[in-house]
C-alpha atoms as a PDB file:
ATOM      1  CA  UNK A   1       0.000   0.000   0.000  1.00  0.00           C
ATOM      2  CA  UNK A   2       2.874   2.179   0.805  1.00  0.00           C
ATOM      3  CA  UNK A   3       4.330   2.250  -2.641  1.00  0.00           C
ATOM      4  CA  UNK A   4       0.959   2.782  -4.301  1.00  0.00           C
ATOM      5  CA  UNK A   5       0.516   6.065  -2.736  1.00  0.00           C
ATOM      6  CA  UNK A   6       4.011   6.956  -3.301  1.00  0.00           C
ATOM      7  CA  UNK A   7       3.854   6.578  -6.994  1.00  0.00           C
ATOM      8  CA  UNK A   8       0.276   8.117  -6.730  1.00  0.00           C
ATOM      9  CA  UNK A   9       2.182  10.816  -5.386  1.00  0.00           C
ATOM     10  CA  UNK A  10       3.952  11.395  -8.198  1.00  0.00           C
ATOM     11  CA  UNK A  11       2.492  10.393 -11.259  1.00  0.00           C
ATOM     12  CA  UNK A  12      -0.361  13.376  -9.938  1.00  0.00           C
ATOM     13  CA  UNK A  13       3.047  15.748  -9.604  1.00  0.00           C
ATOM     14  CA  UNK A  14       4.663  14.893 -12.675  1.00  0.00           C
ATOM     15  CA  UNK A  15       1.455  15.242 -14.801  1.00  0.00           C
ATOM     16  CA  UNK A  16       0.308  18.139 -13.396  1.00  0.00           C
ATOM     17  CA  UNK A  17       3.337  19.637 -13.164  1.00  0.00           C
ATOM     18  CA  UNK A  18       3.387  18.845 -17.436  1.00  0.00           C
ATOM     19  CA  UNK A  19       0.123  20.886 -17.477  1.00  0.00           C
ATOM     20  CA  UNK A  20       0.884  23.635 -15.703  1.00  0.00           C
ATOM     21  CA  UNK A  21       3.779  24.067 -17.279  1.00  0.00           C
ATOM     22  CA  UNK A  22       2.327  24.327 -21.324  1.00  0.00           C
ATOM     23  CA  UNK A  23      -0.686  26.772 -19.144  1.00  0.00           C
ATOM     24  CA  UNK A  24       2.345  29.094 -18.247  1.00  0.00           C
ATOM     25  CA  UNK A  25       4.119  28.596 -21.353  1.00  0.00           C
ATOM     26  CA  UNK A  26       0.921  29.304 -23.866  1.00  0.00           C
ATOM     27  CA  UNK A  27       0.614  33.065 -22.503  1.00  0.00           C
ATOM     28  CA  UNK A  28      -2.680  33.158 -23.134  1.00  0.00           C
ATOM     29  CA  UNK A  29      -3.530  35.424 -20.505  1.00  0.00           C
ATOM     30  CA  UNK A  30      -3.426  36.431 -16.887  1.00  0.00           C
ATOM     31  CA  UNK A  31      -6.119  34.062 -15.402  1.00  0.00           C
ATOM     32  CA  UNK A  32      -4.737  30.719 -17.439  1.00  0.00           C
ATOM     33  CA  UNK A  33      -1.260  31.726 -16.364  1.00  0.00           C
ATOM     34  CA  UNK A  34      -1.985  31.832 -12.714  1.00  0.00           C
ATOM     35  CA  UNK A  35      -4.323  29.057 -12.891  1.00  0.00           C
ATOM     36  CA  UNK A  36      -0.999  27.292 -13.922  1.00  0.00           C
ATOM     37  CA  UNK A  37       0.719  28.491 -11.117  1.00  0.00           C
ATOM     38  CA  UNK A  38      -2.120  27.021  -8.500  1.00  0.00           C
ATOM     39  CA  UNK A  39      -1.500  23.815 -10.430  1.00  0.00           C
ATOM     40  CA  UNK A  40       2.393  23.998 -10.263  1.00  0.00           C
ATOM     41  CA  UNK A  41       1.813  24.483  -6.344  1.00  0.00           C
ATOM     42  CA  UNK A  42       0.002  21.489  -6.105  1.00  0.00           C
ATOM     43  CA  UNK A  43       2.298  19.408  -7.981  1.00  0.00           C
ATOM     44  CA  UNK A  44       4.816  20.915  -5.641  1.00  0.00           C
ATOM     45  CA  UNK A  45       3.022  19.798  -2.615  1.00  0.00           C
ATOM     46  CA  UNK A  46       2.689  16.306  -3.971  1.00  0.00           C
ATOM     47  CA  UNK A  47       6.204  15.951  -5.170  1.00  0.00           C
ATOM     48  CA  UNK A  48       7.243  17.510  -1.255  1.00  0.00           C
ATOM     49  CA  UNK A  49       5.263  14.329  -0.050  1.00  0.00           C
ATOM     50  CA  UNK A  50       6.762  12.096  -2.243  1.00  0.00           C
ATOM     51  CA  UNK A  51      10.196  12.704  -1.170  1.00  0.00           C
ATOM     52  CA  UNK A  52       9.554  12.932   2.147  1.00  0.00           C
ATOM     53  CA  UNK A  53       7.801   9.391   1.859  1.00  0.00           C
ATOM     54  CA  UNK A  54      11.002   8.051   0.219  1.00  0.00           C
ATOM     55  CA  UNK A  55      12.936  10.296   2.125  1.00  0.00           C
ATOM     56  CA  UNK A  56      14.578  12.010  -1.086  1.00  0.00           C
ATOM     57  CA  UNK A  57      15.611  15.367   0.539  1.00  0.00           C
ATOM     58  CA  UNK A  58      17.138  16.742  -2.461  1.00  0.00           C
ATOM     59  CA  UNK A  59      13.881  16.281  -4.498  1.00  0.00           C
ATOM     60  CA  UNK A  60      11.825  18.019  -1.599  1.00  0.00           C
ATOM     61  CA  UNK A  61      14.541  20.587  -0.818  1.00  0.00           C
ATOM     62  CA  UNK A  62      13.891  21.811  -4.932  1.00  0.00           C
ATOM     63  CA  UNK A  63      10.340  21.456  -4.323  1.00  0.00           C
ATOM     64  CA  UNK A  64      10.026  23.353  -0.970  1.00  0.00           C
ATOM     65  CA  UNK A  65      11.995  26.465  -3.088  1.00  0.00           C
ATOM     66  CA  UNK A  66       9.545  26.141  -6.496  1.00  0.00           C
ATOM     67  CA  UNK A  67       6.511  26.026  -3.840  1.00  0.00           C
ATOM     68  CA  UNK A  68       7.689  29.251  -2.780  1.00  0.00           C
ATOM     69  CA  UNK A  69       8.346  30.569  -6.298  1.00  0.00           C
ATOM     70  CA  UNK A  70       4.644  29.164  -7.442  1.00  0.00           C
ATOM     71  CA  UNK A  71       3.050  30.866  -4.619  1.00  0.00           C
ATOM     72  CA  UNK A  72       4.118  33.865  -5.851  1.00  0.00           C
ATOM     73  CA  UNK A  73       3.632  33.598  -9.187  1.00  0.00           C
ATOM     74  CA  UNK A  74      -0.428  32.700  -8.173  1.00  0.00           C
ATOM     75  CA  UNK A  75       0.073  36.196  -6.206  1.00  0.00           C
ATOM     76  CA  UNK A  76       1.058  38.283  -9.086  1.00  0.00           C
ATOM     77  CA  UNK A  77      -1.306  36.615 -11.997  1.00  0.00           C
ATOM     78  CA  UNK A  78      -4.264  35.877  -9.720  1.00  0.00           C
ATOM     79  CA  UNK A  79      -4.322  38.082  -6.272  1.00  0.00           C
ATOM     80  CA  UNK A  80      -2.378  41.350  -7.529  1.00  0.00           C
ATOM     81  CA  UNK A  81      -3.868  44.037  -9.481  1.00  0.00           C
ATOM     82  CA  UNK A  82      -2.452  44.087 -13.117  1.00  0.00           C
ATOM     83  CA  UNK A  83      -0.011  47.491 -12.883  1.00  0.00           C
ATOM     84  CA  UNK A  84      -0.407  50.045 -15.557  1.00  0.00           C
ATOM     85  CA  UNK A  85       2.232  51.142 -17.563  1.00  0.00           C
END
């Protein structure tokens, strides 16, 4: 049982790290963009849970920083007023 939720761990990070990354990468606007960055903060959280399950600290040591990073990327596309100029 253990393994199964590791790997469901992160086959759901890998994939949805895949979509968020071609939502960030299409530019196709604000909302989709930071809609890409909720999903890359997921996939962060699951890949953080992975490695601590098979106690890979490097893995979860990149994904604690790109959690960080994500978080504020949904701040500036999704919470943050567009600036002008």
């Amino acid at each position: 049982m253990h393994d199964i939720l590791i790997n469901a761990f992160k086959w759901f990070a890998s994939g949805s790290g895949m979509i968020a990354a071609a939502m960030v990468s299409l530019d196709a606007g604000r909302r989709i963009t930071g809609w890409g960055f909720v999903l890359f903060v997921a996939s962060s959280i699951a890949w953080i849970t992975g490695s601590a399950l098979t106690h890979d600290w490097a893995l979860g040591t990149q994904n604690v920083v790109l959690f960080a990073i994500n978080l504020f990327g949904v701040y500036r596309y999704l919470i943050r007023k567009k600036l002008n100029g």
